[in-house]
PDB file of N, CA and C in Angstrom:
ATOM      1  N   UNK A   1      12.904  -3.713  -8.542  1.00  0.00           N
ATOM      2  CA  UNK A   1      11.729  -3.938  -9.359  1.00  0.00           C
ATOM      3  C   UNK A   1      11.208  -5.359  -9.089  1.00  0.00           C
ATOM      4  N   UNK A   2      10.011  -5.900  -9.187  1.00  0.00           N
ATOM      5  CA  UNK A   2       9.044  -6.829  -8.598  1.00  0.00           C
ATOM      6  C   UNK A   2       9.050  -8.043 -10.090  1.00  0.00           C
ATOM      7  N   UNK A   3       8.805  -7.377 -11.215  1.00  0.00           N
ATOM      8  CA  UNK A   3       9.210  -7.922 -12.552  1.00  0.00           C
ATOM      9  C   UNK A   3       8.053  -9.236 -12.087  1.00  0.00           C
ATOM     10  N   UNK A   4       6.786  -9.608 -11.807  1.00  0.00           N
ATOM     11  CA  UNK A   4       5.648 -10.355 -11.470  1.00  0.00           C
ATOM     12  C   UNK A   4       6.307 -11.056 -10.456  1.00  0.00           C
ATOM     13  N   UNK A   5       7.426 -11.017 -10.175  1.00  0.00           N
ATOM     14  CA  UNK A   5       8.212 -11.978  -8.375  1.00  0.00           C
ATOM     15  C   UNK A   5       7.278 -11.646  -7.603  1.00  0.00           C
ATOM     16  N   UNK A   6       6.012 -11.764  -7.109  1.00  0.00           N
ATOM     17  CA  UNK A   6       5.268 -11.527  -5.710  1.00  0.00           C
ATOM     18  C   UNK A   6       5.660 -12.249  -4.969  1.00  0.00           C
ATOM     19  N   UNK A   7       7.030 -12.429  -4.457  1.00  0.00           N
ATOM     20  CA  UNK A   7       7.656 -13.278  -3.213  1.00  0.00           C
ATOM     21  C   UNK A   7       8.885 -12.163  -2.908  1.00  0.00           C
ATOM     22  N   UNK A   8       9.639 -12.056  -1.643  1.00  0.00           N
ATOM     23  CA  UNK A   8      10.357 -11.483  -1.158  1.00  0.00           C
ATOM     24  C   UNK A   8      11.161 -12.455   0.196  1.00  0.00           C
ATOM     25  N   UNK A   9      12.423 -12.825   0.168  1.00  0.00           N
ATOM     26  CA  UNK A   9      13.454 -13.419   0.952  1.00  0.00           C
ATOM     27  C   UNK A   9      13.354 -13.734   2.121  1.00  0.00           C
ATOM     28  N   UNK A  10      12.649 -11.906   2.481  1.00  0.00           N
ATOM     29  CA  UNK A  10      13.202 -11.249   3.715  1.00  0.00           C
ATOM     30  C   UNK A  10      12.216 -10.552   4.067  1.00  0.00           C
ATOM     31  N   UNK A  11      11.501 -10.244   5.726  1.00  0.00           N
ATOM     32  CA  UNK A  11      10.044  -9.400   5.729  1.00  0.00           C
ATOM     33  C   UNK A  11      10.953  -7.802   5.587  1.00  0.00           C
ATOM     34  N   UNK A  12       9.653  -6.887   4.709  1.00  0.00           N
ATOM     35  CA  UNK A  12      10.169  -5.126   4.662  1.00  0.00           C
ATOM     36  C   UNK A  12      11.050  -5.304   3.943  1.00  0.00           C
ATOM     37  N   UNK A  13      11.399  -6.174   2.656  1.00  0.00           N
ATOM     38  CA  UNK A  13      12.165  -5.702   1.488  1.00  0.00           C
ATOM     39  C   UNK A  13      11.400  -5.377   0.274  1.00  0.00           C
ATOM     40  N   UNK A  14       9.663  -6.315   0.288  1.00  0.00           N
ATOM     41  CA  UNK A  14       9.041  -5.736  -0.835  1.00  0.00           C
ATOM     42  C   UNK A  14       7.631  -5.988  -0.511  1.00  0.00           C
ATOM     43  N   UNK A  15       7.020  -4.708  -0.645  1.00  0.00           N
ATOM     44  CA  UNK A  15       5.406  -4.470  -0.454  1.00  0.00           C
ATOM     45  C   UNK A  15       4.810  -4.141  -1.478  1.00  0.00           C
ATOM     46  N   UNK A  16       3.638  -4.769  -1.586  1.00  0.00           N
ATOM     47  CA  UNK A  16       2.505  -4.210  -2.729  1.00  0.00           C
ATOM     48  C   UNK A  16       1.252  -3.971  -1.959  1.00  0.00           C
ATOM     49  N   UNK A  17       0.733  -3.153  -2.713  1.00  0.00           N
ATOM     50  CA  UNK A  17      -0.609  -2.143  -2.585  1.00  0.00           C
ATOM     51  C   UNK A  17      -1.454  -2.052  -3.829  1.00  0.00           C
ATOM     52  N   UNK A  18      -2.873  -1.825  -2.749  1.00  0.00           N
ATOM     53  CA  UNK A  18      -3.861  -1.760  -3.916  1.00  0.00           C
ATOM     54  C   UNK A  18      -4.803  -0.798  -3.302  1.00  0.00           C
ATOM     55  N   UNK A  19      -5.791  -0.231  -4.097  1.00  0.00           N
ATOM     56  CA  UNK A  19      -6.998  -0.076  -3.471  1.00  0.00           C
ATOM     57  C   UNK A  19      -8.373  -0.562  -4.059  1.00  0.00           C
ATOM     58  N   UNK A  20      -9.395  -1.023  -2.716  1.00  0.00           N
ATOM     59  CA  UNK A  20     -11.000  -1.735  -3.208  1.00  0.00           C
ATOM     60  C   UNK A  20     -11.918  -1.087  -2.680  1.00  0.00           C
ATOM     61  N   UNK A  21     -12.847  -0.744  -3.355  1.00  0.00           N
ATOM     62  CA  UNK A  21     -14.383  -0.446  -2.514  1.00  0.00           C
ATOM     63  C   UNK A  21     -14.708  -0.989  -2.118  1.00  0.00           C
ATOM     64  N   UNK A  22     -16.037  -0.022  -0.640  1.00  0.00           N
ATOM     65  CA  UNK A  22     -16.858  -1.778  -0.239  1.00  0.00           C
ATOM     66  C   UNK A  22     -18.017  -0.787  -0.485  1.00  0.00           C
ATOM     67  N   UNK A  23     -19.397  -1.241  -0.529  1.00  0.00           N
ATOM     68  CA  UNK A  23     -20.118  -0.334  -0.597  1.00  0.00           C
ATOM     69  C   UNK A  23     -20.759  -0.692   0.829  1.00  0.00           C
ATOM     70  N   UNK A  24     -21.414   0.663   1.396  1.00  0.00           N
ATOM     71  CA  UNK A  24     -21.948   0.301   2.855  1.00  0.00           C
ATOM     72  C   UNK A  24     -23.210   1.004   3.075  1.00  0.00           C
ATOM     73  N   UNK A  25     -23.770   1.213   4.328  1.00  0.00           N
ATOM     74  CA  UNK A  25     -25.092   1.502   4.517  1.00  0.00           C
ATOM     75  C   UNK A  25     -25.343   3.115   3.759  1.00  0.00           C
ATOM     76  N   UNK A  26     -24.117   3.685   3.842  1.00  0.00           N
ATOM     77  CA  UNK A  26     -23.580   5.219   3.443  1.00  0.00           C
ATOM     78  C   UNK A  26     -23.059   5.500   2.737  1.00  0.00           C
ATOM     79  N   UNK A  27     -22.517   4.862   2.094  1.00  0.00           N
ATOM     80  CA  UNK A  27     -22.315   4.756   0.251  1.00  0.00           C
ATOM     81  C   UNK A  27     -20.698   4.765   0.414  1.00  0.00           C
ATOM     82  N   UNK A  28     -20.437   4.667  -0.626  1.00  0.00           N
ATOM     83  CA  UNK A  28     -18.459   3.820  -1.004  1.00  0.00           C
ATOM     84  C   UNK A  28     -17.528   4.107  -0.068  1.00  0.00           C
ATOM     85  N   UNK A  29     -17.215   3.154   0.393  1.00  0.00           N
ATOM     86  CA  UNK A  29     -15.801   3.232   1.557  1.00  0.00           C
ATOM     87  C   UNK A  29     -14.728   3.154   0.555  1.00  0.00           C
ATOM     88  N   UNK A  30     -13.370   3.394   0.668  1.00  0.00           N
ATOM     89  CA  UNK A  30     -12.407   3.235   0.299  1.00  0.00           C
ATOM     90  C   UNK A  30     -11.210   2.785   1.194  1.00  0.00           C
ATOM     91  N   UNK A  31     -10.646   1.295   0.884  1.00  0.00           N
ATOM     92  CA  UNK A  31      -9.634   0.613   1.497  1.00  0.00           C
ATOM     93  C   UNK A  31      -8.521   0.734   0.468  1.00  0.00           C
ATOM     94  N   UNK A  32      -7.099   1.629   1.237  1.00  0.00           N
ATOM     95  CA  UNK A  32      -5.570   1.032   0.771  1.00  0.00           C
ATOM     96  C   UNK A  32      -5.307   0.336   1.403  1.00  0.00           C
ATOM     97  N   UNK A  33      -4.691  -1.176   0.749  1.00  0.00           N
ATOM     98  CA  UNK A  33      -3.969  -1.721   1.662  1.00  0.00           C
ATOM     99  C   UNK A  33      -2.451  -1.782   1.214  1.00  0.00           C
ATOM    100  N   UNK A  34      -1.758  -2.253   2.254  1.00  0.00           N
ATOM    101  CA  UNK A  34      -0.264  -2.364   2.238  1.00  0.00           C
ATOM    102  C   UNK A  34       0.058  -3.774   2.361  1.00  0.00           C
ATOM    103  N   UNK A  35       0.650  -4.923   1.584  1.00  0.00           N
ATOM    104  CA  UNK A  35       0.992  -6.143   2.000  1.00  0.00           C
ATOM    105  C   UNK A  35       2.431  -6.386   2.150  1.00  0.00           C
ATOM    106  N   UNK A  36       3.049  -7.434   2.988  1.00  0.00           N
ATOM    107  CA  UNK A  36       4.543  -7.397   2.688  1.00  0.00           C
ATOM    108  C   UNK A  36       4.261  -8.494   1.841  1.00  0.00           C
ATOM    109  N   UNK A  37       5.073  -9.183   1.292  1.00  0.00           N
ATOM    110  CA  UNK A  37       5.351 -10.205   0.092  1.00  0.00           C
ATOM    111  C   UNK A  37       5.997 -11.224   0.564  1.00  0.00           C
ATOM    112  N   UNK A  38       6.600 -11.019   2.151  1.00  0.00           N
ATOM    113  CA  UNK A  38       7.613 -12.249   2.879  1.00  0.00           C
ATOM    114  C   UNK A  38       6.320 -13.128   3.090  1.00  0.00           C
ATOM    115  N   UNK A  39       5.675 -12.411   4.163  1.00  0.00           N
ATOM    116  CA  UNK A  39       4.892 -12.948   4.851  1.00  0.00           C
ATOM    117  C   UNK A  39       3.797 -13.000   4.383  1.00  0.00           C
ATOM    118  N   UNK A  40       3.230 -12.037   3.341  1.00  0.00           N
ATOM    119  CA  UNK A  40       1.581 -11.809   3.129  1.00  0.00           C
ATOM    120  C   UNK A  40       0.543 -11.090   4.157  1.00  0.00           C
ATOM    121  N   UNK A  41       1.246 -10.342   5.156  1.00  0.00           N
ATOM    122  CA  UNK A  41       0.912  -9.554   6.194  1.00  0.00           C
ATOM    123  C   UNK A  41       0.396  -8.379   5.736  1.00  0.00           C
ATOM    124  N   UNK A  42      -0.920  -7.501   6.144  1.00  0.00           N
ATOM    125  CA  UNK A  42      -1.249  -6.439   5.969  1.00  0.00           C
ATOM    126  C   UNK A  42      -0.667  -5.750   6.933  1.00  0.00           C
ATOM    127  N   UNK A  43       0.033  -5.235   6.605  1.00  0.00           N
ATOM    128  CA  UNK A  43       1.030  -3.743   7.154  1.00  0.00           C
ATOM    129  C   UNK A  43       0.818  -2.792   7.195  1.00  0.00           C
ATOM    130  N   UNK A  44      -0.183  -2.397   6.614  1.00  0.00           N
ATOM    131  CA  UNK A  44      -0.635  -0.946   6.704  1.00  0.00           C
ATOM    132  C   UNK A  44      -1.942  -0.718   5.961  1.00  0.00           C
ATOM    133  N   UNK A  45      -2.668   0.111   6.255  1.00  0.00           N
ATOM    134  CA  UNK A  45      -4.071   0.070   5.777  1.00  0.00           C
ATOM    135  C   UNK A  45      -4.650   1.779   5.914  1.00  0.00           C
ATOM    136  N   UNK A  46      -5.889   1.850   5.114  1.00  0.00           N
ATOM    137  CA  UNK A  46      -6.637   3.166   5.032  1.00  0.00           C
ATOM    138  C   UNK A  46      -7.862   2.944   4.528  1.00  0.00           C
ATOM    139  N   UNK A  47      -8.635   3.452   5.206  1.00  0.00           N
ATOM    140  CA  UNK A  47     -10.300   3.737   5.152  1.00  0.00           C
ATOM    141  C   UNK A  47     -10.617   4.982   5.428  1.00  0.00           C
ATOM    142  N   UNK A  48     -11.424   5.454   4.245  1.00  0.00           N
ATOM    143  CA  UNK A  48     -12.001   7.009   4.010  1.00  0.00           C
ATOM    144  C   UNK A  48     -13.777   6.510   2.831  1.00  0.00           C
ATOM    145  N   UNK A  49     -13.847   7.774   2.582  1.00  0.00           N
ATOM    146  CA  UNK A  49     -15.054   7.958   1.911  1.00  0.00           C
ATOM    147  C   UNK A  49     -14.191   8.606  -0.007  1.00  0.00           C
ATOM    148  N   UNK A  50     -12.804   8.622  -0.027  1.00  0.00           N
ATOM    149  CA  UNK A  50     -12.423   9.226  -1.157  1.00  0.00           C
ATOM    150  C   UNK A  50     -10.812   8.210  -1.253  1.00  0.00           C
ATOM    151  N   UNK A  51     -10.980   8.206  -3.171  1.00  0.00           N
ATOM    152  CA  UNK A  51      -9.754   8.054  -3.336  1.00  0.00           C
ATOM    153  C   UNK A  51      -8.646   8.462  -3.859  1.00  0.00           C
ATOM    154  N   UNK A  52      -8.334   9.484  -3.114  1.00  0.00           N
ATOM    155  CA  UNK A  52      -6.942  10.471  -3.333  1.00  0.00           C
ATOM    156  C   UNK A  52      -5.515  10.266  -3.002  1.00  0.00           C
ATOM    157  N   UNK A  53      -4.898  10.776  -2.969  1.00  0.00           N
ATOM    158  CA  UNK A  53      -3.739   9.886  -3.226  1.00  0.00           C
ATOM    159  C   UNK A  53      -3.015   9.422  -1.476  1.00  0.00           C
ATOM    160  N   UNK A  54      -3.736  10.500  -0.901  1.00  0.00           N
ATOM    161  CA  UNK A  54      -3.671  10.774   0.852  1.00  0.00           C
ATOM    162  C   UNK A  54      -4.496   9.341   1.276  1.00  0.00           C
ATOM    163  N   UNK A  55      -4.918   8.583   0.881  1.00  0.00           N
ATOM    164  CA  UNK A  55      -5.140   7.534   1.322  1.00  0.00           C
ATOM    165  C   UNK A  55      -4.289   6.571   1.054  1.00  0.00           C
ATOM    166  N   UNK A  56      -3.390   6.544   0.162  1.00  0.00           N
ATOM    167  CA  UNK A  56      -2.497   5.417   0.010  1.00  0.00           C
ATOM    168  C   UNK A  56      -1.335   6.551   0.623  1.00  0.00           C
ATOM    169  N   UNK A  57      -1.405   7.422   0.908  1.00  0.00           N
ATOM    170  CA  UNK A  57       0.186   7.705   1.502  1.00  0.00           C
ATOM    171  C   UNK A  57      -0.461   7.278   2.832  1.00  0.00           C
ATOM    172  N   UNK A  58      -1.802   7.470   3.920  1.00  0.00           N
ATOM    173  CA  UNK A  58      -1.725   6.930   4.640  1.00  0.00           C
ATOM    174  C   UNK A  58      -1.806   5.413   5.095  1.00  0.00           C
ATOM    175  N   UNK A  59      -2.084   4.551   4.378  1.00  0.00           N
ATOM    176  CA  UNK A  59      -2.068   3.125   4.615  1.00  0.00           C
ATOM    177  C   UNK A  59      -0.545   3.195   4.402  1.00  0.00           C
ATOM    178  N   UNK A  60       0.528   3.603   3.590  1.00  0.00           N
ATOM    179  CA  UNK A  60       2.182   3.779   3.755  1.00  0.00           C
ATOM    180  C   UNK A  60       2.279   3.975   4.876  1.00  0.00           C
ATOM    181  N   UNK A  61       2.077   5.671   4.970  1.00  0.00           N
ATOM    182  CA  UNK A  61       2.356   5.834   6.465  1.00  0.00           C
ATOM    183  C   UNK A  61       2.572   4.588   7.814  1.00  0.00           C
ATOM    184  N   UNK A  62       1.100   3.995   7.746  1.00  0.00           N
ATOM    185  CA  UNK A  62       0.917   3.083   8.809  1.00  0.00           C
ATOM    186  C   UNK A  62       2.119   1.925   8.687  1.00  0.00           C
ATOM    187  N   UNK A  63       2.297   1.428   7.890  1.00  0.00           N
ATOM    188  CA  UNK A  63       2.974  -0.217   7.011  1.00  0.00           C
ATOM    189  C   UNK A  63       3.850   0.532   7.742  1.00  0.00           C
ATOM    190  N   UNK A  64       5.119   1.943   7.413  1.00  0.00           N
ATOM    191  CA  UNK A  64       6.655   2.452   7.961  1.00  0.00           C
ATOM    192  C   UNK A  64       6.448   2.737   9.149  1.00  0.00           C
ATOM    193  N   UNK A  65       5.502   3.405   9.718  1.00  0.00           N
ATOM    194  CA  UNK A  65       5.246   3.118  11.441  1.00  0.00           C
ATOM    195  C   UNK A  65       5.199   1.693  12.473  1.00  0.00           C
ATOM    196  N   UNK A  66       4.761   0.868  11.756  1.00  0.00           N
ATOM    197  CA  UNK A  66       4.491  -0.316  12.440  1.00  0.00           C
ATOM    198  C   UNK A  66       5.968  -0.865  12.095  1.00  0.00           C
ATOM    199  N   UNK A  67       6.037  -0.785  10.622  1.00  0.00           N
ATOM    200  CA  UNK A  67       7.422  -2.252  10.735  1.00  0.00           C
ATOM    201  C   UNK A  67       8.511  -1.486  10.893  1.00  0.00           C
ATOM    202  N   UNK A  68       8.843  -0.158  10.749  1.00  0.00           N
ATOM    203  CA  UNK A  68      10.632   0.481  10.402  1.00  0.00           C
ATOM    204  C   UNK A  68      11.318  -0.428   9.884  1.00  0.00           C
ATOM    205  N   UNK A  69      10.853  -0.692   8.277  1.00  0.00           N
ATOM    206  CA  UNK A  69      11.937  -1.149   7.833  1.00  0.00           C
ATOM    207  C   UNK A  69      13.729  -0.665   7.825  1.00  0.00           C
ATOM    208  N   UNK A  70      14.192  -1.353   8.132  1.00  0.00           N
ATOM    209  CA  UNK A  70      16.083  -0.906   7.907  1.00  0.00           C
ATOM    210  C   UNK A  70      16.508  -0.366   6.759  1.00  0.00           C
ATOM    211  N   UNK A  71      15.818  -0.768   6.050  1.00  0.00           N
ATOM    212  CA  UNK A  71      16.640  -0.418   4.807  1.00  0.00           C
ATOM    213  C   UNK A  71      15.359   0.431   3.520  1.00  0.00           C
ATOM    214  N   UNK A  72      15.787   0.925   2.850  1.00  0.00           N
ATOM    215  CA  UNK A  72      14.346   0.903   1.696  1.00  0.00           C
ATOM    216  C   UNK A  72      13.702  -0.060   1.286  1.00  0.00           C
ATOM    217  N   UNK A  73      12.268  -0.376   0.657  1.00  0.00           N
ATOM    218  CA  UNK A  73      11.838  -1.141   0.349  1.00  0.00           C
ATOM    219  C   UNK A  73      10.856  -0.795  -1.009  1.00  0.00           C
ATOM    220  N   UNK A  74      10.793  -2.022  -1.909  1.00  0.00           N
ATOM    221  CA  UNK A  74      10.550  -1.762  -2.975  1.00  0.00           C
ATOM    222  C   UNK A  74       9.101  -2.274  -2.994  1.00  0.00           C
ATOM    223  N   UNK A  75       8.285  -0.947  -3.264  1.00  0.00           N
ATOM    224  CA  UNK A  75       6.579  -0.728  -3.194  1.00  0.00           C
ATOM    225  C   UNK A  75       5.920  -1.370  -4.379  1.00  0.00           C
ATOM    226  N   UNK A  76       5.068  -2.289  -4.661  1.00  0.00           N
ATOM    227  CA  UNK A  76       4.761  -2.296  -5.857  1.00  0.00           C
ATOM    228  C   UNK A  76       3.150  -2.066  -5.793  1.00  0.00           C
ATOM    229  N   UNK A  77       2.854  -1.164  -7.075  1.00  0.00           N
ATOM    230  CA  UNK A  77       1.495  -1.310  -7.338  1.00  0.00           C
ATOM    231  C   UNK A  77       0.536  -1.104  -8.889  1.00  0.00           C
ATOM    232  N   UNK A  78      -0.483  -0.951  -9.160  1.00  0.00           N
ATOM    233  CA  UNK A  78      -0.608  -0.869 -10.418  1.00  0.00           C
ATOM    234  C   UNK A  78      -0.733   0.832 -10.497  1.00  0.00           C
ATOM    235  N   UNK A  79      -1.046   0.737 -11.863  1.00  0.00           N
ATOM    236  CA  UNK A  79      -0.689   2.823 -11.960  1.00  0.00           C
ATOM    237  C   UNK A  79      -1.672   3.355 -12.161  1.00  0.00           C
ATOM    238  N   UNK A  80      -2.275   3.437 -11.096  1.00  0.00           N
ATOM    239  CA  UNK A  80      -3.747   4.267 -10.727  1.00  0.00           C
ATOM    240  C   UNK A  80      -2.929   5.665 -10.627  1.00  0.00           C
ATOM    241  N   UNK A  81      -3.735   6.457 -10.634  1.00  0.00           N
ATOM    242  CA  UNK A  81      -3.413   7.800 -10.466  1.00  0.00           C
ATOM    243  C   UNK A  81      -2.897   8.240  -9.235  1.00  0.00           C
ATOM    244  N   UNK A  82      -3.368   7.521  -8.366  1.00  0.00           N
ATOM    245  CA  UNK A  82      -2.876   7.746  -6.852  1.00  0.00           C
ATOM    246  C   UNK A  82      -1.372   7.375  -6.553  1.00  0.00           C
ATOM    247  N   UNK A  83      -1.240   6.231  -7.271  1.00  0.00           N
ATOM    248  CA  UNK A  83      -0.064   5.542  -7.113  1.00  0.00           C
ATOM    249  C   UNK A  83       1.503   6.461  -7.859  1.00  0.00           C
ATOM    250  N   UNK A  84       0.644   6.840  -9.114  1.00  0.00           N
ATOM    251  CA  UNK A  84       1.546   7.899  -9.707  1.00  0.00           C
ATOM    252  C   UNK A  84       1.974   9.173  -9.852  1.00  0.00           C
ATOM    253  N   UNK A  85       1.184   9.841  -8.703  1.00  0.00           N
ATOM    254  CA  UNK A  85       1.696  10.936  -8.089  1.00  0.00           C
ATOM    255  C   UNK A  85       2.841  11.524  -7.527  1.00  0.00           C
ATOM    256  N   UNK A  86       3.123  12.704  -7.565  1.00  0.00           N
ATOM    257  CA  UNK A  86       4.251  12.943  -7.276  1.00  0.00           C
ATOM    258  C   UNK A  86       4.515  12.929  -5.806  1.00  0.00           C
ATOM    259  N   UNK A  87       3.850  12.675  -4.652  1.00  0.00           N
ATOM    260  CA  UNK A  87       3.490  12.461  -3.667  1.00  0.00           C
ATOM    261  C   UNK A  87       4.752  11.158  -3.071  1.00  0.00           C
ATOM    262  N   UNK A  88       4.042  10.093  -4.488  1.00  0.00           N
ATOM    263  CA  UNK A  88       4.521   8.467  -3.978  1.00  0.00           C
ATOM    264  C   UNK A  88       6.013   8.912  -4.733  1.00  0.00           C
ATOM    265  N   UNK A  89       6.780   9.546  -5.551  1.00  0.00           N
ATOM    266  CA  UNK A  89       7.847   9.385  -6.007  1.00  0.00           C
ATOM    267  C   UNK A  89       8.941   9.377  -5.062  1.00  0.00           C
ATOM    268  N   UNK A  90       9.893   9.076  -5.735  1.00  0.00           N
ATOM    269  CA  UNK A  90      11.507   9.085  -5.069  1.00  0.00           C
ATOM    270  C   UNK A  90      12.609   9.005  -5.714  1.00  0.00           C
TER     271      UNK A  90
END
């Protein structure tokens, strides 16, 4: 648990996520991002036109493709609906 610690030891022991609109020539984009907390690195990311929960599993997706963390890592985010799906559980 993160308990407001937004710092982490070690890179790929603790990530937080969010998602922001941008608005564009074609109306609302939607960005997940993935940060690590060692470094402050965007690790993983997603851009669509919707925000379902398949956009933050894919900005995940990307963050565990790029880094393979070793071990599990502890995700933090606020409790949007996306976030609290049974999708993101474990």
């Amino acid at each position: 648990m993160i308990k407001r610690n937004f710092t982490a030891a070690e890179p790929n022991t603790a990530w937080c996520g969010d998602i922001t609109y941008i608005k564009t020539w074609d109306g609302w984009a939607y960005l997940a991002t993935v940060i690590d907390l060692h470094s402050r690195a965007l690790v993983g990311w997603a851009l669509d036109t919707h925000m379902r929960t398949s956009l933050v599993t894919d900005a995940l997706d990307m963050a565990i493709t790029r880094r393979q963390p070793p071990a599990p890592v502890i995700f933090h985010s606020d409790r949007g609906t996306q976030y609290g799906s049974s999708e993101l559980r474990v």
